[in-house]
N, C-alpha and C. Protein backbone atom coordinates (compact mmCIF):
# COMPACT_ATOMS: atom_id res chain seq x y z
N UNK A 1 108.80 107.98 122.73
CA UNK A 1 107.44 108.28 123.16
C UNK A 1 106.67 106.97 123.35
N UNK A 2 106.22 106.69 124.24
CA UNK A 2 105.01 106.02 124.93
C UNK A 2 103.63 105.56 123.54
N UNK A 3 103.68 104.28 122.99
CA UNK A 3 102.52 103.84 122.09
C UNK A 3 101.42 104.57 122.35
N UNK A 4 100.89 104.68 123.92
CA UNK A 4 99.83 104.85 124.04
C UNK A 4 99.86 106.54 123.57
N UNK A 5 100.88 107.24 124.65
CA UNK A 5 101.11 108.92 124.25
C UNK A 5 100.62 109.11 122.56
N UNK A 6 101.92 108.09 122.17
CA UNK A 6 101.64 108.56 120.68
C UNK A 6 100.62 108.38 120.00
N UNK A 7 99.75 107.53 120.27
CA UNK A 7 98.72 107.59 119.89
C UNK A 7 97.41 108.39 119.78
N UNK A 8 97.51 108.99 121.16
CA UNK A 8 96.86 110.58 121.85
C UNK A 8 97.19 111.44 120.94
N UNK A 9 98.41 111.61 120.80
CA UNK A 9 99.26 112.93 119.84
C UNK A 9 98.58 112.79 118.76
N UNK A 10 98.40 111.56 117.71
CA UNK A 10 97.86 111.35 116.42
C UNK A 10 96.86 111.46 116.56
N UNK A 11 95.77 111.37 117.32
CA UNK A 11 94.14 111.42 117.43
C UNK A 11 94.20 112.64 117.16
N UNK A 12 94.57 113.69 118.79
CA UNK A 12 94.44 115.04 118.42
C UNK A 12 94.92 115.69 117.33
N UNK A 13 96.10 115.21 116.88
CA UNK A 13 96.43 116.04 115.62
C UNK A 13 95.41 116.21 114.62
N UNK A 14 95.05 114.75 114.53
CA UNK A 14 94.10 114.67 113.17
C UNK A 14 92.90 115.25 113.46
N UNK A 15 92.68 115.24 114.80
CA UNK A 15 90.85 115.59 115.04
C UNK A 15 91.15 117.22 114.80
N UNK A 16 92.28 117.87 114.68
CA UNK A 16 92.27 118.99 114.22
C UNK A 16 92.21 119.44 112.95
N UNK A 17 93.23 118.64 112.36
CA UNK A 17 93.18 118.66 110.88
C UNK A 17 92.12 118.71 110.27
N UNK A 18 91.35 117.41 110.47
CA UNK A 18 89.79 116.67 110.16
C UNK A 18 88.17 117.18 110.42
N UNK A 19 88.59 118.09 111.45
CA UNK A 19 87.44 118.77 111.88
C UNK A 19 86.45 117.58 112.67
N UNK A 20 85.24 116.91 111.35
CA UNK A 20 84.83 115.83 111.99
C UNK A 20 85.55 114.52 111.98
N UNK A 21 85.98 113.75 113.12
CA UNK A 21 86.75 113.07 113.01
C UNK A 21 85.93 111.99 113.29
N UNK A 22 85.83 110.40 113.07
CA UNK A 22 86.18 109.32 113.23
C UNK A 22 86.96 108.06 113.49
N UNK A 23 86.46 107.19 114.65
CA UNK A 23 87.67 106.16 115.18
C UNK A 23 88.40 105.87 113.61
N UNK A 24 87.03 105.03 112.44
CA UNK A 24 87.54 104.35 111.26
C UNK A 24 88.37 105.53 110.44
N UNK A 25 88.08 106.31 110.26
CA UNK A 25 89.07 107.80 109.07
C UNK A 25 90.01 107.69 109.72
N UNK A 26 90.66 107.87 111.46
CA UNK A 26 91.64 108.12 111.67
C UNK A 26 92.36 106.70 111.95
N UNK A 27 92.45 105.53 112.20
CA UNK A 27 92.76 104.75 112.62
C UNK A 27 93.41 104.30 110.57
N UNK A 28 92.72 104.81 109.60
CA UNK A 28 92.99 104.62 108.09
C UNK A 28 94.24 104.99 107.99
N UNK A 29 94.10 106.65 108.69
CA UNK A 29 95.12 107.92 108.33
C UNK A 29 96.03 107.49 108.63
N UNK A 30 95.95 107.33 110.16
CA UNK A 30 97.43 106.56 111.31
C UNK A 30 98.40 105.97 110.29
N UNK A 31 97.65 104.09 109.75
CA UNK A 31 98.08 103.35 109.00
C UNK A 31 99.03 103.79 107.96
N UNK A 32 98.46 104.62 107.42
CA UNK A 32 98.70 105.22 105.80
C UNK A 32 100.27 105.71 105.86
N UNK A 33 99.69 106.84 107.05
CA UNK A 33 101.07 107.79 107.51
C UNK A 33 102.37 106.60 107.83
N UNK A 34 101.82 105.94 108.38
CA UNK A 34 102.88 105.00 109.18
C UNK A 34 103.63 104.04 108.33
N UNK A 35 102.62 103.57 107.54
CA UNK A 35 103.44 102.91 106.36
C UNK A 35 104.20 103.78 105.17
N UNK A 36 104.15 105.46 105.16
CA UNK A 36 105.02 106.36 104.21
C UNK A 36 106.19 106.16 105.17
N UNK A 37 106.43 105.87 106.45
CA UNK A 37 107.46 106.41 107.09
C UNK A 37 108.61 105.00 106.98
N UNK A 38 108.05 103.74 106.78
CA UNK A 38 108.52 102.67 106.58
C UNK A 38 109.70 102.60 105.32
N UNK A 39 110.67 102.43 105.76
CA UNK A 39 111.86 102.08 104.49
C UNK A 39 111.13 101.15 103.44
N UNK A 40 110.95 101.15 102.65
CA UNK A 40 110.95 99.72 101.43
C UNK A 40 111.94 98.62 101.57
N UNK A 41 111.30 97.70 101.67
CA UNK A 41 112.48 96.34 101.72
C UNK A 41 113.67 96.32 101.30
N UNK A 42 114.75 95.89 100.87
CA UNK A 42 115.23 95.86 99.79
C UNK A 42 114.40 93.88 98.91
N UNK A 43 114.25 94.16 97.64
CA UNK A 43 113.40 92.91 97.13
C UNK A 43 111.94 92.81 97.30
N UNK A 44 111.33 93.52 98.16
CA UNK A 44 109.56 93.77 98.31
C UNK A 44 109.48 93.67 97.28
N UNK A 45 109.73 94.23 96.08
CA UNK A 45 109.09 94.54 94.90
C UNK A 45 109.18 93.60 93.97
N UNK A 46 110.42 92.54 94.15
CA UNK A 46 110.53 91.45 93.75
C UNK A 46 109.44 90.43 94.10
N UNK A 47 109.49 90.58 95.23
CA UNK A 47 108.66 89.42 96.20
C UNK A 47 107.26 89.55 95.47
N UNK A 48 106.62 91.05 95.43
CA UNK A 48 105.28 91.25 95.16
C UNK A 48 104.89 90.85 93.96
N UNK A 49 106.23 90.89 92.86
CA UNK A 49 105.81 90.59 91.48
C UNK A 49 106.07 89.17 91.53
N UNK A 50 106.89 88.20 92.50
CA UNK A 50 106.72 86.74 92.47
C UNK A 50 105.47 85.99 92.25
N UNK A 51 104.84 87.33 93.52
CA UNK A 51 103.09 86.41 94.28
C UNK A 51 102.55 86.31 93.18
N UNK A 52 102.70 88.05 92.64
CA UNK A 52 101.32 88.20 91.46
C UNK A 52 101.10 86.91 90.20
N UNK A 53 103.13 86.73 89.84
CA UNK A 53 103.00 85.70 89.04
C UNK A 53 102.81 84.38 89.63
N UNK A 54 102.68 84.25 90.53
CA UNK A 54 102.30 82.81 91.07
C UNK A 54 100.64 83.10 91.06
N UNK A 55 100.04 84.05 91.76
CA UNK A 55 98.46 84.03 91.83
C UNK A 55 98.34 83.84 89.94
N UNK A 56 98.94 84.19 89.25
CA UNK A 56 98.56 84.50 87.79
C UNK A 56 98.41 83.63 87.09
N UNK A 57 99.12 82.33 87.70
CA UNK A 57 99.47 81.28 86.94
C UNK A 57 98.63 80.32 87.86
N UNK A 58 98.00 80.27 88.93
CA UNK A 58 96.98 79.59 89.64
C UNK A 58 96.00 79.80 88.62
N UNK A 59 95.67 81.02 88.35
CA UNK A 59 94.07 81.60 88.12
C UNK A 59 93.76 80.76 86.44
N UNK A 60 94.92 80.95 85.97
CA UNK A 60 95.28 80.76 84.44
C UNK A 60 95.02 79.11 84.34
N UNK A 61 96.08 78.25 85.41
CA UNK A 61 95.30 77.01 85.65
C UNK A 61 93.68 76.57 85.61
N UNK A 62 93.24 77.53 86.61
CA UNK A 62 91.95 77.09 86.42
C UNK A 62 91.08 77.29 85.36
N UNK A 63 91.82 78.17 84.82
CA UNK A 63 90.80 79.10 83.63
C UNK A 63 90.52 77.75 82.44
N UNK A 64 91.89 77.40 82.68
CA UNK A 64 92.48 76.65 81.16
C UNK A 64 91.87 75.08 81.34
N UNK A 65 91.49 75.01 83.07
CA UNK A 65 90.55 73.52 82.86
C UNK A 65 89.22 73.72 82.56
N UNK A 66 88.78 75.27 83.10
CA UNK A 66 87.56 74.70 82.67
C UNK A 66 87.16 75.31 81.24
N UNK A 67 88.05 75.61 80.29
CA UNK A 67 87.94 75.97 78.66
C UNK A 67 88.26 74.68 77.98
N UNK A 68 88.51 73.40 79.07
CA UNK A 68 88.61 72.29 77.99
C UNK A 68 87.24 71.76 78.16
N UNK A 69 86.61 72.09 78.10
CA UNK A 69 85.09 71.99 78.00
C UNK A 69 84.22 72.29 76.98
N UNK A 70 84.75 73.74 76.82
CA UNK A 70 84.62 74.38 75.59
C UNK A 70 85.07 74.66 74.14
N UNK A 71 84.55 74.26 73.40
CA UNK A 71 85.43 73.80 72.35
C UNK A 71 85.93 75.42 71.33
N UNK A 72 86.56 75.10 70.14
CA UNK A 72 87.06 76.66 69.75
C UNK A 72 87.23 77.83 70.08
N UNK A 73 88.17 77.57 71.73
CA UNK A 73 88.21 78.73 72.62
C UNK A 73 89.52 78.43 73.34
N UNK A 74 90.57 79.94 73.11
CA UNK A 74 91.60 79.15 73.52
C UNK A 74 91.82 80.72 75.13
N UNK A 75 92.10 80.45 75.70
CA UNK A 75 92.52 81.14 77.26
C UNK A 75 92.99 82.95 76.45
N UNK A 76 93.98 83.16 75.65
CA UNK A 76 94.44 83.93 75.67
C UNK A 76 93.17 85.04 74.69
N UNK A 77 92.60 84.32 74.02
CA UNK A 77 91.02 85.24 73.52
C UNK A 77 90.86 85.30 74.42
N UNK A 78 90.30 85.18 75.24
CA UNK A 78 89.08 86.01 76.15
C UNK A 78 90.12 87.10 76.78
N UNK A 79 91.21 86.88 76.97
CA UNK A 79 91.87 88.39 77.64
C UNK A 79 91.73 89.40 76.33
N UNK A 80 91.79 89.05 75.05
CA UNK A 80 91.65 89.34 74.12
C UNK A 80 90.42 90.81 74.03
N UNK A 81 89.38 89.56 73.71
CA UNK A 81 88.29 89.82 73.66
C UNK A 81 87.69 90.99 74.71
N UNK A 82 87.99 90.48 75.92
CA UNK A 82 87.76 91.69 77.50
C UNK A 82 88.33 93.38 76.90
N UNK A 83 89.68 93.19 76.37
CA UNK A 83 89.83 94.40 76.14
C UNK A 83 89.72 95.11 74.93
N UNK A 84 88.96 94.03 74.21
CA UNK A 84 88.23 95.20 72.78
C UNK A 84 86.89 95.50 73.44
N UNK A 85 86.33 94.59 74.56
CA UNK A 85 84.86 94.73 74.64
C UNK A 85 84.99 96.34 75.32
N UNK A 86 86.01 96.46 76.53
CA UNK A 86 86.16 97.81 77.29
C UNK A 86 86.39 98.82 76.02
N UNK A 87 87.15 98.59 75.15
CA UNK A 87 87.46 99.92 74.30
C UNK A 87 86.21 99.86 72.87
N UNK A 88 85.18 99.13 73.15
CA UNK A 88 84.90 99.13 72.00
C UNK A 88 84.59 98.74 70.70
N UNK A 89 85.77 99.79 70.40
CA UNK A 89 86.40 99.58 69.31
C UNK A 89 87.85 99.70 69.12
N UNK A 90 88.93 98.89 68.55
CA UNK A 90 90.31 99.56 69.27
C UNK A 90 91.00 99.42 67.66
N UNK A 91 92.62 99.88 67.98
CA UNK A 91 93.42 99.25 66.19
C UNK A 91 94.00 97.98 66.73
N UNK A 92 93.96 97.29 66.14
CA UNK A 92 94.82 95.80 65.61
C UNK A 92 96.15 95.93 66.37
N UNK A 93 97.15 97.29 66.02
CA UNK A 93 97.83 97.03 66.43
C UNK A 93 98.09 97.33 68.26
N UNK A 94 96.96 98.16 68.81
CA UNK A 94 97.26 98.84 70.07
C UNK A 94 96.64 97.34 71.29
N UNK A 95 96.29 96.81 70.54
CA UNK A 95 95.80 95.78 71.22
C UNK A 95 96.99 94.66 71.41
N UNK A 96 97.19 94.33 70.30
CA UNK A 96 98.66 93.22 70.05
C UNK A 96 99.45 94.07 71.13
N UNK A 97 100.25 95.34 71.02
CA UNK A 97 101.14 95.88 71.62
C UNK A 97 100.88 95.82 73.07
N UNK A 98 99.94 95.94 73.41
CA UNK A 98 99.87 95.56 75.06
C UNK A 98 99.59 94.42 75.93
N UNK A 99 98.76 93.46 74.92
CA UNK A 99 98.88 92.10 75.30
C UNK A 99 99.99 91.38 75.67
N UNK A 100 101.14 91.44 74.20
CA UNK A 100 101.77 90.33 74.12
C UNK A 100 103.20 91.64 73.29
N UNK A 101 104.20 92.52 74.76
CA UNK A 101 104.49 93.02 74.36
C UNK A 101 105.90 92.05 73.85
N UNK A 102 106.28 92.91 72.73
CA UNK A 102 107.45 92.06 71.95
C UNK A 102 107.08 90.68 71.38
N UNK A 103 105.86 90.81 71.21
CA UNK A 103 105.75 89.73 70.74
C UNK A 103 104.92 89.49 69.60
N UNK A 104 104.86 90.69 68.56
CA UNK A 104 103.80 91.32 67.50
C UNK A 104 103.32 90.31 66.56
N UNK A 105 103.35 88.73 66.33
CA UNK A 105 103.30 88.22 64.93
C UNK A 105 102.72 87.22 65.87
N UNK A 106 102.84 87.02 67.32
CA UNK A 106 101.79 85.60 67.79
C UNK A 106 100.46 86.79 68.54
N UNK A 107 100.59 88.07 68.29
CA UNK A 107 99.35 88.48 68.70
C UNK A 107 98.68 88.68 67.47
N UNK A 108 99.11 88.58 66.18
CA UNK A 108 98.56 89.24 64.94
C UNK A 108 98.12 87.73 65.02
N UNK A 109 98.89 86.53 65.08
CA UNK A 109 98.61 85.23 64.87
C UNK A 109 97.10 84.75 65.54
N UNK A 110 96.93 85.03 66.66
CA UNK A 110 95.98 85.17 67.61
C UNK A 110 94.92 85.95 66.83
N UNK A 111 95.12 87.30 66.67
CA UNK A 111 93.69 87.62 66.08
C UNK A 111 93.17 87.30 64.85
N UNK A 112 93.81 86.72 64.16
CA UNK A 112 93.67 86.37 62.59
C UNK A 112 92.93 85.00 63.08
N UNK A 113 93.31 84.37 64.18
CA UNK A 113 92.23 83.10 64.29
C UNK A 113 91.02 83.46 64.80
N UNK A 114 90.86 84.45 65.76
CA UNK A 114 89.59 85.22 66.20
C UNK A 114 88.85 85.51 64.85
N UNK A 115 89.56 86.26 64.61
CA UNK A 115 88.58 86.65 62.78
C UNK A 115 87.82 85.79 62.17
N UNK A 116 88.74 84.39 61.94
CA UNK A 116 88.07 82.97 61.66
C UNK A 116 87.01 82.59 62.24
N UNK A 117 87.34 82.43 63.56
CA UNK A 117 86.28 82.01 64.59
C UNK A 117 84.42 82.85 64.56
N UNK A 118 85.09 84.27 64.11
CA UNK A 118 83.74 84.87 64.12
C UNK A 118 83.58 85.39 65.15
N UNK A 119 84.58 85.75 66.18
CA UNK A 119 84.76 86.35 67.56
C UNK A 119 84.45 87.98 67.00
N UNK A 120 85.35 88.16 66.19
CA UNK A 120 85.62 89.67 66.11
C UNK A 120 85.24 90.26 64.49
N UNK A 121 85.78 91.44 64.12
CA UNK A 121 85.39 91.90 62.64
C UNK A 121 86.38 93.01 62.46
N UNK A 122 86.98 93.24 61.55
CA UNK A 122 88.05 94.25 61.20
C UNK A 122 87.53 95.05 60.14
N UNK A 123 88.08 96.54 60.48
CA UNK A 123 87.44 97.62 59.66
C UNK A 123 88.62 98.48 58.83
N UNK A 124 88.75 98.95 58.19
CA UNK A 124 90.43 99.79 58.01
C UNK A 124 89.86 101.39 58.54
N UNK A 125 90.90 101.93 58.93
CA UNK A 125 90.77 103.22 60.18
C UNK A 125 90.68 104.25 59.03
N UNK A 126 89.58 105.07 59.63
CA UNK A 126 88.93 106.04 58.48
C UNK A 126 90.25 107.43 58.36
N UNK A 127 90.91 107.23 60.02
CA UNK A 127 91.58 108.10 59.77
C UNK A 127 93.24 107.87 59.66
N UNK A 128 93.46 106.37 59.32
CA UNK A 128 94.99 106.20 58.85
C UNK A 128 94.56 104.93 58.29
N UNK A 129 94.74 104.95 56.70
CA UNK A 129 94.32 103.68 55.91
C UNK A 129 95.17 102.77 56.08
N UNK A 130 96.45 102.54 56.51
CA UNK A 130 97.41 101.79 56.93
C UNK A 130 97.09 100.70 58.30
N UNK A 131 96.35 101.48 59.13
CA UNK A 131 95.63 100.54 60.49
C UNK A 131 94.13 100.06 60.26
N UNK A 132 94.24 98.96 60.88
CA UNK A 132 92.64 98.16 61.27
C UNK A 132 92.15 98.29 62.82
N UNK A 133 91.27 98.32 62.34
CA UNK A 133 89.98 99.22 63.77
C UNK A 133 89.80 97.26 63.86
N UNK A 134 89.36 97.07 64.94
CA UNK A 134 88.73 95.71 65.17
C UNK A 134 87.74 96.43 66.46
N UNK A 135 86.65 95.24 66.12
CA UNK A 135 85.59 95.28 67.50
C UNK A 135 84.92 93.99 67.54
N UNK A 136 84.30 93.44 68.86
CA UNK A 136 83.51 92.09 68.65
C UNK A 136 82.15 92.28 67.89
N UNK A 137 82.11 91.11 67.08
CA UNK A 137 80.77 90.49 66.53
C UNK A 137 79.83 90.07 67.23
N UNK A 138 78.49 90.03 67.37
CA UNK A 138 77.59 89.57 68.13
C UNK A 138 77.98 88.52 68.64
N UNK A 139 78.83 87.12 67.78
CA UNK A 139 78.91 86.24 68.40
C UNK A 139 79.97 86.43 69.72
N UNK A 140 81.08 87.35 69.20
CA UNK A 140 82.14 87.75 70.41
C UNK A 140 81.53 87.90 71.48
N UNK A 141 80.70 88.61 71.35
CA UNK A 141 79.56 89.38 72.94
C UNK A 141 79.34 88.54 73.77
N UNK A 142 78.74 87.81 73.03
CA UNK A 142 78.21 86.42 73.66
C UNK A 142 78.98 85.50 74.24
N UNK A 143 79.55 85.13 73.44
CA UNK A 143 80.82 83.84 74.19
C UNK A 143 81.90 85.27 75.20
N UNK A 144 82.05 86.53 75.18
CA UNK A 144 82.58 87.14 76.11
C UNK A 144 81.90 86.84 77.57
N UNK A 145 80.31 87.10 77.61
CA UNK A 145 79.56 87.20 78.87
C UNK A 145 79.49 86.24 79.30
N UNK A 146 79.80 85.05 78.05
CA UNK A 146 79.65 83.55 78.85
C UNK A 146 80.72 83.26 79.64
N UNK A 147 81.73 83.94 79.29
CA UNK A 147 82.87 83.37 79.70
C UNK A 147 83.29 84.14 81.18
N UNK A 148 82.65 85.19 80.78
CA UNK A 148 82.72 86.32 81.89
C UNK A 148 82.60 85.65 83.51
N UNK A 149 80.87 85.13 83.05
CA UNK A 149 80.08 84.73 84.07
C UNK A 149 80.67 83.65 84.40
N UNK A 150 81.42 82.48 83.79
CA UNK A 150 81.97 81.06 84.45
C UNK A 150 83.05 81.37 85.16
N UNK A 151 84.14 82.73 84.64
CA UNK A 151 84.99 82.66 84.76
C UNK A 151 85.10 83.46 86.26
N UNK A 152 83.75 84.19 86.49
CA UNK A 152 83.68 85.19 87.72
C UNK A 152 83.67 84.19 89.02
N UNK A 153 82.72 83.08 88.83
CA UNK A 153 82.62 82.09 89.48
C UNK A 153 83.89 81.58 90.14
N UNK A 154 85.10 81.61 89.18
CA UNK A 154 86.24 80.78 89.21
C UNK A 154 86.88 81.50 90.28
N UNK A 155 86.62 82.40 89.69
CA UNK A 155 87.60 83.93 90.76
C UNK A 155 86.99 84.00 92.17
N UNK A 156 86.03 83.84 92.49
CA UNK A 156 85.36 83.94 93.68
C UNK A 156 86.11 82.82 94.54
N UNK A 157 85.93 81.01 94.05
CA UNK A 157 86.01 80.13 94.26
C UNK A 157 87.25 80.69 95.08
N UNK A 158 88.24 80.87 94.12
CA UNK A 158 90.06 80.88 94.70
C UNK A 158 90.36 82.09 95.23
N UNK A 159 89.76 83.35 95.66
CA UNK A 159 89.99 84.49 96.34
C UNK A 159 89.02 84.43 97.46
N UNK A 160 88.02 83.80 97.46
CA UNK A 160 87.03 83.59 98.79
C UNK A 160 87.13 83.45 100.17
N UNK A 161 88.78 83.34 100.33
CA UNK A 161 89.63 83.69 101.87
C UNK A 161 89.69 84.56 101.86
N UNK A 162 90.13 85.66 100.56
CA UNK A 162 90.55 86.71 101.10
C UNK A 162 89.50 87.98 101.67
N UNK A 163 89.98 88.83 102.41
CA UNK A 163 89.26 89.71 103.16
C UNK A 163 88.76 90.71 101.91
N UNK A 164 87.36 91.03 101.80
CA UNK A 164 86.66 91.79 100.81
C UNK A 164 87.41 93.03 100.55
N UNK A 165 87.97 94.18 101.72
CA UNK A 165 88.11 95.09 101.71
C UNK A 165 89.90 95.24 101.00
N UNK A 166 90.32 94.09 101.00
CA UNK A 166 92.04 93.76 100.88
C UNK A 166 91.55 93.68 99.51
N UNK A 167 90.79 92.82 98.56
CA UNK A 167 90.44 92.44 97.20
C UNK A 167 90.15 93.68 96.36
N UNK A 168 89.29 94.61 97.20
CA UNK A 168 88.89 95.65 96.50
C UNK A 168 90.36 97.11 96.36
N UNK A 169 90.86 96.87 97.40
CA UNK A 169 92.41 98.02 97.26
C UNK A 169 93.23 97.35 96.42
N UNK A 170 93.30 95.67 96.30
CA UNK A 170 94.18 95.20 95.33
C UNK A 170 93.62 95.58 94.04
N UNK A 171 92.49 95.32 93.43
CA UNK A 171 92.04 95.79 92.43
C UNK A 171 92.04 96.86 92.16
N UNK A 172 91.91 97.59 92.68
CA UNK A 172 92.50 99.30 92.52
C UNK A 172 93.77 99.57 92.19
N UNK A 173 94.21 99.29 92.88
CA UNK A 173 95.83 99.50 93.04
C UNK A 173 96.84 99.25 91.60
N UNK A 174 96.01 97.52 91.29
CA UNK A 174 96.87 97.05 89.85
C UNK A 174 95.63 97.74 88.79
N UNK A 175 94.91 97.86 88.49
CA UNK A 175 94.23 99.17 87.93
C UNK A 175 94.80 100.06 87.09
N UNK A 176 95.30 100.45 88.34
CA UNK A 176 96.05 102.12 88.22
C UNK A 176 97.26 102.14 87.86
N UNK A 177 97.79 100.73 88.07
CA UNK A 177 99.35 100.78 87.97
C UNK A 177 99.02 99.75 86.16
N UNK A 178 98.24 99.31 86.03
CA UNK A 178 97.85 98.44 84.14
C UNK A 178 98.09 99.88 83.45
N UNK A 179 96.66 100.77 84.18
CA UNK A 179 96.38 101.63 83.30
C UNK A 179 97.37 102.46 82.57
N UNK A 180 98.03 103.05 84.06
CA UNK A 180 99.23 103.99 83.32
C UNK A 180 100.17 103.58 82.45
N UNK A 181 100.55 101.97 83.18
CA UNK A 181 101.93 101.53 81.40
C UNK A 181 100.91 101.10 80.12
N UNK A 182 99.61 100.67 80.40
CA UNK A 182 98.97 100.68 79.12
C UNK A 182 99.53 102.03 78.46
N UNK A 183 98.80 103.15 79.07
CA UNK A 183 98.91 104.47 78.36
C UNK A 183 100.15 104.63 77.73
N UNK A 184 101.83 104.64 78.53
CA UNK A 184 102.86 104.87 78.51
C UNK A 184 103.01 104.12 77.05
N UNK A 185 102.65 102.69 76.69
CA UNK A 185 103.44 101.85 76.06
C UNK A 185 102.47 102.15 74.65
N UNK A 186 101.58 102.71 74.56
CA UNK A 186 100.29 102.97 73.84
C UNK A 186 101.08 104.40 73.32
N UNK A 187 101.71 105.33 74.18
CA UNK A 187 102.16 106.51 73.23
C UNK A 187 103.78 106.65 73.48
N UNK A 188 104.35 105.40 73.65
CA UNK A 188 105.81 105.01 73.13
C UNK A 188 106.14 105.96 74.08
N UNK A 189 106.31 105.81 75.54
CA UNK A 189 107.01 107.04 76.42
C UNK A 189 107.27 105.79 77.54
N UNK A 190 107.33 105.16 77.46
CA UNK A 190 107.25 103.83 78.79
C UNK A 190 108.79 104.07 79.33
N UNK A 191 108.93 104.81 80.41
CA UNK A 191 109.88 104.93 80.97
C UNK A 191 110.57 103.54 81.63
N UNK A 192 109.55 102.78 81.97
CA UNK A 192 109.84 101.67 82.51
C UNK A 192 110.92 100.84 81.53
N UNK A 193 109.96 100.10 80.53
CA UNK A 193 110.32 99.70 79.27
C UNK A 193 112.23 100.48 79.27
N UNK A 194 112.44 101.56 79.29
CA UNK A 194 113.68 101.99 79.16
C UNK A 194 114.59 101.92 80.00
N UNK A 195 114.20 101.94 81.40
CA UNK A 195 114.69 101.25 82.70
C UNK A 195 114.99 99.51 82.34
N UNK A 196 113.93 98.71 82.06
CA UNK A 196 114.24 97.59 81.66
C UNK A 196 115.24 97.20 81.15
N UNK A 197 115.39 98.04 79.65
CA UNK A 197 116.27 97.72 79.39
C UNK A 197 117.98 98.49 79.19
N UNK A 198 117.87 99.07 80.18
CA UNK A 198 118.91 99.96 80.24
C UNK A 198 119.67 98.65 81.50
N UNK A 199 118.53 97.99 82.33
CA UNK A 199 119.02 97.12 83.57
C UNK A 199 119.83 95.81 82.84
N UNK A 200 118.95 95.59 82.03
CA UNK A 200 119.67 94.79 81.21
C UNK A 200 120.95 94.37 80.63
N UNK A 201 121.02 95.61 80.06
CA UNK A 201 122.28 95.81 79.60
C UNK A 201 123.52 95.89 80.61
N UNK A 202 123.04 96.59 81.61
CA UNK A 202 124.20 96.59 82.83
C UNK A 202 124.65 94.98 83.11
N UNK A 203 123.38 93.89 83.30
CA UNK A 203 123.40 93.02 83.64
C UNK A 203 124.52 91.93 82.78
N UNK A 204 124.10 92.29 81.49
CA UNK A 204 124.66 91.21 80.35
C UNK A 204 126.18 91.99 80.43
N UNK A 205 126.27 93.08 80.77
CA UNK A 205 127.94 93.54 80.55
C UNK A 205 128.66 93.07 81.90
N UNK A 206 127.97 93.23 83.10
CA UNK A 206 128.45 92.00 84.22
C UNK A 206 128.80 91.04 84.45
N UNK A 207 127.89 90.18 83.62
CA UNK A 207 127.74 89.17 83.08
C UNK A 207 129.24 88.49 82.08
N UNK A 208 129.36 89.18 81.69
CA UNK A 208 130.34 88.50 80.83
C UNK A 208 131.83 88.81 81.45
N UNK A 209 131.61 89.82 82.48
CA UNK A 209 133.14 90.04 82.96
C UNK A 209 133.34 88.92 84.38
């Protein structure tokens, strides 16, 4: 079929579907549809998690020059800090577990210096005496928004090519995809996590033959 034909065909289809239709809604739809019909790479998914860790480790650069400025403040608090400020109030341990997964004794290490610092305050959980509730201290608040605000700056600086409307679907997108393995790894069901290491294992038994 003819680009242009097909393109006729998709208008009308949709202006039926859609009732009131628009150039921008349908020209979205087209896209959308067109990219479900697309094979997946083989490695896209590799590639995508390359960028992210390359953008991750740009951003982290910059973060980390301009915290040598600031004294008793080390990069990995404030990711810290961001996600007790969203929850609150959270436990000790649900926080460690998603930060710094497998890695339980340099995130306990980490907040035990926060504690020091006067960032944060620990409570024992009214409803399992075994866990600690943590939340920020006034002073946390504070050095959070400060950091917030320098650090928003930073982000602007090094994403300021990119197209507004591309920034805002990326932020969505990893969002939705944090949120759910937060959740998953938060009530021990992380299918992924079991994929991981189920790949693993295939790998290391390859590996040795």
């Amino acid at each position: 079929m003819e680009p242009v034909v097909q393109l006729i065909s998709a208008w009308q289809e949709y202006a039926q579907r859609a009732g009131k239709a628009t150039v921008k809604d349908f020209c979205q739809d087209f896209l959308v549809k067109k990219k479900k019909n697309v094979p997946a790479e083989k490695g896209s998914d590799l590639n995508l998690a390359k960028q992210l860790g390359k953008a991750n480790s740009l951003v982290k650069a910059y973060f980390k020059t301009a915290l040598r400025q600031i004294s008793d403040m080390e990069l990995e608090w404030y990711y810290f800090l961001d996600a007790i400020a969203a929850a609150g109030e959270i436990r000790k341990n649900d926080i460690v577990s998603f930060r710094l997964l497998g890695e339980p004794t340099t995130g306990i290490d980490i907040i035990n210096r926060m504690l020091k610092a006067g960032l944060i305050a620990e409570r024992i959980d009214p409803d399992d005496k075994r866990a600690r509730l943590i939340k920020l201290t006034s002073k946390g608040k504070h050095r959070h928004h400060q950091l917030g605000v320098l650090f928003d700056e930073i982000a602007a600086e090094v994403f300021q090519a990119m197209d507004m409307e591309v920034k805002i679907k990326m932020e969505a997108a990893l969002k939705k995809l944090t949120d759910e393995h937060a959740a998953a790894i938060k009530g021990k069901k992380s299918k992924t996590l079991d994929s991981i290491e189920e790949s693993v294992k295939k790998f290391t038994r390859a590996f040795k033959h």
